[in-house]
N, C-alpha and C. Protein backbone atom coordinates (compact mmCIF):
# COMPACT_ATOMS: atom_id res chain seq x y z
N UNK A 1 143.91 -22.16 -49.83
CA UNK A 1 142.74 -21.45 -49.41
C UNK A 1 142.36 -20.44 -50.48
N UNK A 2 141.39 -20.20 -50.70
CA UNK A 2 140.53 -19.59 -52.21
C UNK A 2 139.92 -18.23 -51.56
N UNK A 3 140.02 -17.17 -51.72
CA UNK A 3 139.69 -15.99 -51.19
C UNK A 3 138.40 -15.29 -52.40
N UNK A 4 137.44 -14.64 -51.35
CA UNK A 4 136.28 -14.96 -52.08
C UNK A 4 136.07 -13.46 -52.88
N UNK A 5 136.22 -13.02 -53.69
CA UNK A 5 135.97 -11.26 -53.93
C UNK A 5 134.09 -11.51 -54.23
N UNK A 6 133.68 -10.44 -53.40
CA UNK A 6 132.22 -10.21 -54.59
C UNK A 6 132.07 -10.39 -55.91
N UNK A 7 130.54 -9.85 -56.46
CA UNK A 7 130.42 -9.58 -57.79
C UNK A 7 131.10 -8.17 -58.12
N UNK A 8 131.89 -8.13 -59.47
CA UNK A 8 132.54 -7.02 -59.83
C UNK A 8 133.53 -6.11 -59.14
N UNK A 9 134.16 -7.65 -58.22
CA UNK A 9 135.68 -7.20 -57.68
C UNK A 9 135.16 -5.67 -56.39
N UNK A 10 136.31 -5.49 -56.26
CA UNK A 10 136.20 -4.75 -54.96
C UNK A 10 135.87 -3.48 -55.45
N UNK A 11 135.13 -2.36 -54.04
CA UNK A 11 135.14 -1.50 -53.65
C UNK A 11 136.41 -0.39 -53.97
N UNK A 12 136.26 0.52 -54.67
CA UNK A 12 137.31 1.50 -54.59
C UNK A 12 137.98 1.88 -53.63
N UNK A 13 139.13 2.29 -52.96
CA UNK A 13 139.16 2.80 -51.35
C UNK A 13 139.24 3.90 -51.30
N UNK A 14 139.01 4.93 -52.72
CA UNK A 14 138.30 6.42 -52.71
C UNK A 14 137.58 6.42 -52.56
N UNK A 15 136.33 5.47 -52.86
CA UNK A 15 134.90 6.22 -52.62
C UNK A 15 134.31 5.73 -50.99
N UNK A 16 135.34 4.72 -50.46
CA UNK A 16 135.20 4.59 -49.14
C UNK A 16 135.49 6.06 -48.21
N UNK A 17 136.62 6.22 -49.22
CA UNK A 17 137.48 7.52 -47.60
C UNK A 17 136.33 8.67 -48.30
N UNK A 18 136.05 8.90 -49.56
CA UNK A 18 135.08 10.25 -50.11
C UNK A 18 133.46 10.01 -48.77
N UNK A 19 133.27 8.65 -48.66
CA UNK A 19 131.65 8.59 -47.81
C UNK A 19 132.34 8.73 -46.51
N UNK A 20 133.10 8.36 -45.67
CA UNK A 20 133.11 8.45 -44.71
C UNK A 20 133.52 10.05 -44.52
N UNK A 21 134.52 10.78 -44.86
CA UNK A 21 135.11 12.08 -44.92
C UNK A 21 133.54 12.79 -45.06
N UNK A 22 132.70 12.99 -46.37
CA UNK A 22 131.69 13.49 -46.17
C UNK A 22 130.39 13.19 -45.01
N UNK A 23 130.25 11.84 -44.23
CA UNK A 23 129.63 11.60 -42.95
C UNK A 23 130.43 12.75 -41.85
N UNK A 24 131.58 12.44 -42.08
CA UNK A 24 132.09 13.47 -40.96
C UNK A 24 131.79 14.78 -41.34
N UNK A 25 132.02 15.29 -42.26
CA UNK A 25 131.99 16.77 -42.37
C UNK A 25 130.47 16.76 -42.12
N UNK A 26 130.05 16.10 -42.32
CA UNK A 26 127.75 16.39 -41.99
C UNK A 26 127.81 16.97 -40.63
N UNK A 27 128.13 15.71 -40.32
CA UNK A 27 128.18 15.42 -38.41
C UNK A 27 128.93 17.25 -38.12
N UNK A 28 129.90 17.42 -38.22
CA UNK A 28 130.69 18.52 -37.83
C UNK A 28 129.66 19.93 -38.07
N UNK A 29 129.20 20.03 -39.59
CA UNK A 29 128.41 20.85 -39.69
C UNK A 29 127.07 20.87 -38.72
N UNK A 30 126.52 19.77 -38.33
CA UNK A 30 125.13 19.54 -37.38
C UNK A 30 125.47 19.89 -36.25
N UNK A 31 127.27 19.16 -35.46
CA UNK A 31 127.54 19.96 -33.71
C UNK A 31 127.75 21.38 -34.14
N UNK A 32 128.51 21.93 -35.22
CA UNK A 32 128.38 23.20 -35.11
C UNK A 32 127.53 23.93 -34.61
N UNK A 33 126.10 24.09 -35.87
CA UNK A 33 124.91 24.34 -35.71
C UNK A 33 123.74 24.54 -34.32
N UNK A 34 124.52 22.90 -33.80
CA UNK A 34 123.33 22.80 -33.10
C UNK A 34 124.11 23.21 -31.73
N UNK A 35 125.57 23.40 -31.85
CA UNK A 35 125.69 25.11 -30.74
C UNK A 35 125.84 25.98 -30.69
N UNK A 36 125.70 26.28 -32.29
CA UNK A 36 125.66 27.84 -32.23
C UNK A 36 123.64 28.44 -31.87
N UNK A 37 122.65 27.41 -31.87
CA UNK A 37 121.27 27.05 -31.34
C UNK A 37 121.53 27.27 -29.93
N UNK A 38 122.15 26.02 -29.19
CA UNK A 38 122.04 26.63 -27.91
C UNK A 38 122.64 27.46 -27.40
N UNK A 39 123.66 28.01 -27.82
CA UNK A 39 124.57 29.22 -27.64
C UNK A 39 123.93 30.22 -27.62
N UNK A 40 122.56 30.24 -28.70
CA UNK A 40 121.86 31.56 -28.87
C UNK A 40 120.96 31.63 -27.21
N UNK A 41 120.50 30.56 -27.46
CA UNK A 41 119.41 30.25 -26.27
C UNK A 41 120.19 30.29 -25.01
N UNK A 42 121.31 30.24 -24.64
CA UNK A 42 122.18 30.45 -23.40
C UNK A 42 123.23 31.57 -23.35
N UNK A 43 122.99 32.04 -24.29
CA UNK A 43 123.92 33.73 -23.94
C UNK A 43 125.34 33.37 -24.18
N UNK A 44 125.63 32.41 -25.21
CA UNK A 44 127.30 32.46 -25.23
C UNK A 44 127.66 33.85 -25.50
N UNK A 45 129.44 33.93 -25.07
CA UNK A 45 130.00 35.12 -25.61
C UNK A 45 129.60 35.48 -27.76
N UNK A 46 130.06 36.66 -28.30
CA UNK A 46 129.89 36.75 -29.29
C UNK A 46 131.19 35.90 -29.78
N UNK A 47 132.11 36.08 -29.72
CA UNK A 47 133.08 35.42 -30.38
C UNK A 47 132.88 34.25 -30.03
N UNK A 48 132.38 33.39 -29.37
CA UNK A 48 132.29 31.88 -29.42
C UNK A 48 131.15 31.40 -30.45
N UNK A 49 130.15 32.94 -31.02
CA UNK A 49 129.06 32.15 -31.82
C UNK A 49 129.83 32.71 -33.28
N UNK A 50 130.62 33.77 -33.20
CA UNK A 50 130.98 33.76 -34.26
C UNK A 50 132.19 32.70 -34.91
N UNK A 51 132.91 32.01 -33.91
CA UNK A 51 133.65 30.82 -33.89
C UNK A 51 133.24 29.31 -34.66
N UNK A 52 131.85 29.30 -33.94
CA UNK A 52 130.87 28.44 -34.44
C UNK A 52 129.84 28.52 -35.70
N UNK A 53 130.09 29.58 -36.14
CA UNK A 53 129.71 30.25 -37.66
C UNK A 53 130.94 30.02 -38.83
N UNK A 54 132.09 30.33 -37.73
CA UNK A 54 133.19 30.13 -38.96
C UNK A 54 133.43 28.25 -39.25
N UNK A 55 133.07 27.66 -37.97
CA UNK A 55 133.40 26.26 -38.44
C UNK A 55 132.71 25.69 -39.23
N UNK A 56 131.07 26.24 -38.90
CA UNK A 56 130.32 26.05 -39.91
C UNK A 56 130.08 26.29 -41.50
N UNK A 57 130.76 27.29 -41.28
CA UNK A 57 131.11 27.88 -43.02
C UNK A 57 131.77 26.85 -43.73
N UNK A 58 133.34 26.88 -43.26
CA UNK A 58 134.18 25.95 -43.63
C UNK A 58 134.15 24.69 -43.91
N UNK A 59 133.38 24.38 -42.78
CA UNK A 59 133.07 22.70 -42.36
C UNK A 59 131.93 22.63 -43.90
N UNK A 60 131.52 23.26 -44.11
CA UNK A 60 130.33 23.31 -45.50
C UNK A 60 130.88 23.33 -46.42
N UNK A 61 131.76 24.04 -46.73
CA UNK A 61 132.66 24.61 -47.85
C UNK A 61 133.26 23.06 -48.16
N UNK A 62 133.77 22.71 -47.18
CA UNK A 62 134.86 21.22 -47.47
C UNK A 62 133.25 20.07 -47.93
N UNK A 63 132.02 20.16 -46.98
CA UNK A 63 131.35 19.10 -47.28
C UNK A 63 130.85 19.00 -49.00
N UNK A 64 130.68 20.75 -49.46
CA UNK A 64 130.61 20.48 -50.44
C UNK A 64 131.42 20.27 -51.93
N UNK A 65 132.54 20.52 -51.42
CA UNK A 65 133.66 19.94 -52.38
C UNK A 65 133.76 18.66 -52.49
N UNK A 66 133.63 17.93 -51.23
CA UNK A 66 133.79 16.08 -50.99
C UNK A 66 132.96 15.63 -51.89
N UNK A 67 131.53 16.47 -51.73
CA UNK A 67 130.40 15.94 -52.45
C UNK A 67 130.46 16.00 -53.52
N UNK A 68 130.95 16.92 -54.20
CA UNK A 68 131.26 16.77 -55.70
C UNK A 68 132.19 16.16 -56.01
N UNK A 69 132.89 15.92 -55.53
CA UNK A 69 134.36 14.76 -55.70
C UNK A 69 133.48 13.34 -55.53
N UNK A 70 132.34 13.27 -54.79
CA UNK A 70 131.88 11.80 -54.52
C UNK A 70 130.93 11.50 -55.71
N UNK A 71 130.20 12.64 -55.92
CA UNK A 71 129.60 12.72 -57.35
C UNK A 71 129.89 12.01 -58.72
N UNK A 72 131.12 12.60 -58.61
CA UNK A 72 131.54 12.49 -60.07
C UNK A 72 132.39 11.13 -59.68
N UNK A 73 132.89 10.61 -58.83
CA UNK A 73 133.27 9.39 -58.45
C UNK A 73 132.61 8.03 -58.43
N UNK A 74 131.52 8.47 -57.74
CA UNK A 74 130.28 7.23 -57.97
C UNK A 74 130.05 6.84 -59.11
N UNK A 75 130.25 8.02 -59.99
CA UNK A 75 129.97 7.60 -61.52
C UNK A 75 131.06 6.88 -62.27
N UNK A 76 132.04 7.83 -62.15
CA UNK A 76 133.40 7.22 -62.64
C UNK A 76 134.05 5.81 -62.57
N UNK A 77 134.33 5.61 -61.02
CA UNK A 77 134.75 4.65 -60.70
C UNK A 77 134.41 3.41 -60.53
N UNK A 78 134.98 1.94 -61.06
CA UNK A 78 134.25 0.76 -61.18
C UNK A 78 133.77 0.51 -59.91
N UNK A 79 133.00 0.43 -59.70
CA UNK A 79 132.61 -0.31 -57.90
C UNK A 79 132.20 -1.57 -58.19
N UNK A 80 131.95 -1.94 -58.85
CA UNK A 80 131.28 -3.40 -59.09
C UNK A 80 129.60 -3.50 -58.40
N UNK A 81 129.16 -2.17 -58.30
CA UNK A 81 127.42 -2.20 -57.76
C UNK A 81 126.38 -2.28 -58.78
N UNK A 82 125.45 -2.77 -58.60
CA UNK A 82 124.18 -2.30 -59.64
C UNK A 82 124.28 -0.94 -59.47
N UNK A 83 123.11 -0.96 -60.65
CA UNK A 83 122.91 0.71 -61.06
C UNK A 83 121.85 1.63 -59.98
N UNK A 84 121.29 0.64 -59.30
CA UNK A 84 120.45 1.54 -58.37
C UNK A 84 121.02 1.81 -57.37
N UNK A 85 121.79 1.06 -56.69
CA UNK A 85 123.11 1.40 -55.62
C UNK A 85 123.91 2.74 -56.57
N UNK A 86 124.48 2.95 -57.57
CA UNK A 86 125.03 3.99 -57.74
C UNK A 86 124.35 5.42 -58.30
N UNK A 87 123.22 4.99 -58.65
CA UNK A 87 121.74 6.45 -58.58
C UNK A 87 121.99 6.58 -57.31
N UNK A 88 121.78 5.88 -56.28
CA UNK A 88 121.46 6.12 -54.56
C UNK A 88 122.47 7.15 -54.22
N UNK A 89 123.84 6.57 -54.52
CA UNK A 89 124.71 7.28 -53.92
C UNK A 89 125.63 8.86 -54.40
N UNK A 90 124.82 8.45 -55.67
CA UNK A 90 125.14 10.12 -56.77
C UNK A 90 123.81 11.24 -55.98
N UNK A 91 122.87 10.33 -56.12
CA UNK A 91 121.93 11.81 -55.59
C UNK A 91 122.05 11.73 -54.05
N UNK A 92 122.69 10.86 -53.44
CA UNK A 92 122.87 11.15 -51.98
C UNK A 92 124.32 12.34 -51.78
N UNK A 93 125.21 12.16 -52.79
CA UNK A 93 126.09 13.21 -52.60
C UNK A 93 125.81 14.25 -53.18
N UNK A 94 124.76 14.42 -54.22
CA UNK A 94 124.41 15.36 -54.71
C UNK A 94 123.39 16.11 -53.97
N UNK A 95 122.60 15.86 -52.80
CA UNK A 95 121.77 16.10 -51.79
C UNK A 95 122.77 16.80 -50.72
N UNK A 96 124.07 15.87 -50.49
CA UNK A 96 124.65 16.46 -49.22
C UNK A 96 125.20 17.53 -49.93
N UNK A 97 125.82 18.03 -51.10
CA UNK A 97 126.19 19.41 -51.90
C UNK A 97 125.11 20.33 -51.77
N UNK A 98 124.20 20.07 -51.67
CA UNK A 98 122.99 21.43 -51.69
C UNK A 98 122.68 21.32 -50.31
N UNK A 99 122.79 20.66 -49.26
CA UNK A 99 122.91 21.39 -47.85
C UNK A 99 123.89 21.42 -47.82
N UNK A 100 125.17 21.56 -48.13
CA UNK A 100 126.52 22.06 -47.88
C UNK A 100 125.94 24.05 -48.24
N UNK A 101 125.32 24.08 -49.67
CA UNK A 101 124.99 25.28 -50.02
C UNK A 101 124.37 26.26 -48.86
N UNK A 102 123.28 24.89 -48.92
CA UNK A 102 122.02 26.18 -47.67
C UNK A 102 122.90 26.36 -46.34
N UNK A 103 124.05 25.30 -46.26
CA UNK A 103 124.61 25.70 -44.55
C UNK A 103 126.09 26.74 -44.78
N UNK A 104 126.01 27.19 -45.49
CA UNK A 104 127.28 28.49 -46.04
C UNK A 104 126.21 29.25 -46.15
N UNK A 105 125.55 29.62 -47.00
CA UNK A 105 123.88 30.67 -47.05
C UNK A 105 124.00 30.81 -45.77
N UNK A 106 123.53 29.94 -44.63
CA UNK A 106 123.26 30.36 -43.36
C UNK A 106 124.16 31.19 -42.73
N UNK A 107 125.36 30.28 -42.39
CA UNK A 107 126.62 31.13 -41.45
C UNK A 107 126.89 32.31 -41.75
N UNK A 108 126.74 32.17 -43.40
CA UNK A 108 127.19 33.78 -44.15
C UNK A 108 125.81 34.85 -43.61
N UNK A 109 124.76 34.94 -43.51
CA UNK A 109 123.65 35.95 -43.56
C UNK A 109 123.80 36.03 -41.72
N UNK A 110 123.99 34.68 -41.06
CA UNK A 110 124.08 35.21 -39.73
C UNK A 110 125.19 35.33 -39.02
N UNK A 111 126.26 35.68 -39.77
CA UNK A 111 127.42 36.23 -39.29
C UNK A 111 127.08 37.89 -39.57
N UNK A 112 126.27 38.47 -40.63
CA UNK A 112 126.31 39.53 -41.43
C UNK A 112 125.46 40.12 -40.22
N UNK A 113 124.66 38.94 -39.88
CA UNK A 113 123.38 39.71 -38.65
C UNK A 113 124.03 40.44 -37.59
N UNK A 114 125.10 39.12 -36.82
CA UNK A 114 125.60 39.40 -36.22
C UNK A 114 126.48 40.52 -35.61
N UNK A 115 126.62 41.03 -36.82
CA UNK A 115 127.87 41.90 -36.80
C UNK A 115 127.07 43.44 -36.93
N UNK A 116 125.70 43.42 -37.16
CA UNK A 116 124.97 44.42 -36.70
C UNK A 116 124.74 45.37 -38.13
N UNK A 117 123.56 46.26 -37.85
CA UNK A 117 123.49 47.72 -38.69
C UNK A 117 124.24 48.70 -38.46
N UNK A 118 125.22 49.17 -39.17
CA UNK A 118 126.22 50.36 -38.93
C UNK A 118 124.77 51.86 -39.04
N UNK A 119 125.46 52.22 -38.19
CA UNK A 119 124.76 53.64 -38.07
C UNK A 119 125.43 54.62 -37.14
């Protein structure tokens, strides 16, 4: 029996676990978000929105490290894809790195809110 590989041999199984790891960290950053939203709109306690600020920080912090690890990976590593499949997926990790940015920007200015004007 003759086993069939694609064109230009297989898939890396880094840049598999780098896309899926960065899907998750998205996802994680978006439930964060989108309860520390209704949290606002339903009166959670403060420490549960500041809870949900810190996951969000973090959860950003990691998305945008992945992303630069997927970056420079897409490029690096043989995948055996055309070249427009690997443009796609450099500026798609290079897209999820700059909302990794704006969603640390966020948590950081509204944790700062949060925590009030000293006077």
């Amino acid at each position: 029996m003759e086993m069939h590989i694609p064109e230009g041999g297989p898939k890396p199984i880094i840049l598999s676990a780098l896309k899926r790891l960065s899907f998750l960290l998205f996802t994680l950053c978006l439930i964060a978000l989108f309860f520390w939203v209704v949290g606002s709109l339903r009166d959670f306690l403060d420490e549960t929105q500041l809870m949900l600020l810190f996951i969000l920080r973090y959860a950003a912090i990691s998305l945008g490290l992945v992303s630069l690890v997927g970056c420079v990976g897409s490029l690096l590593l043989p995948s055996g894809r055309k070249a427009p499949k690997v443009a796609f997926a450099f500026f798609a990790y290079l897209f999820l790195a700059a909302l990794s940015v704006v969603a640390v920007i966020l948590a950081e200015s509204l944790s700062v809110l949060s925590a009030g004007v000293p006077g």
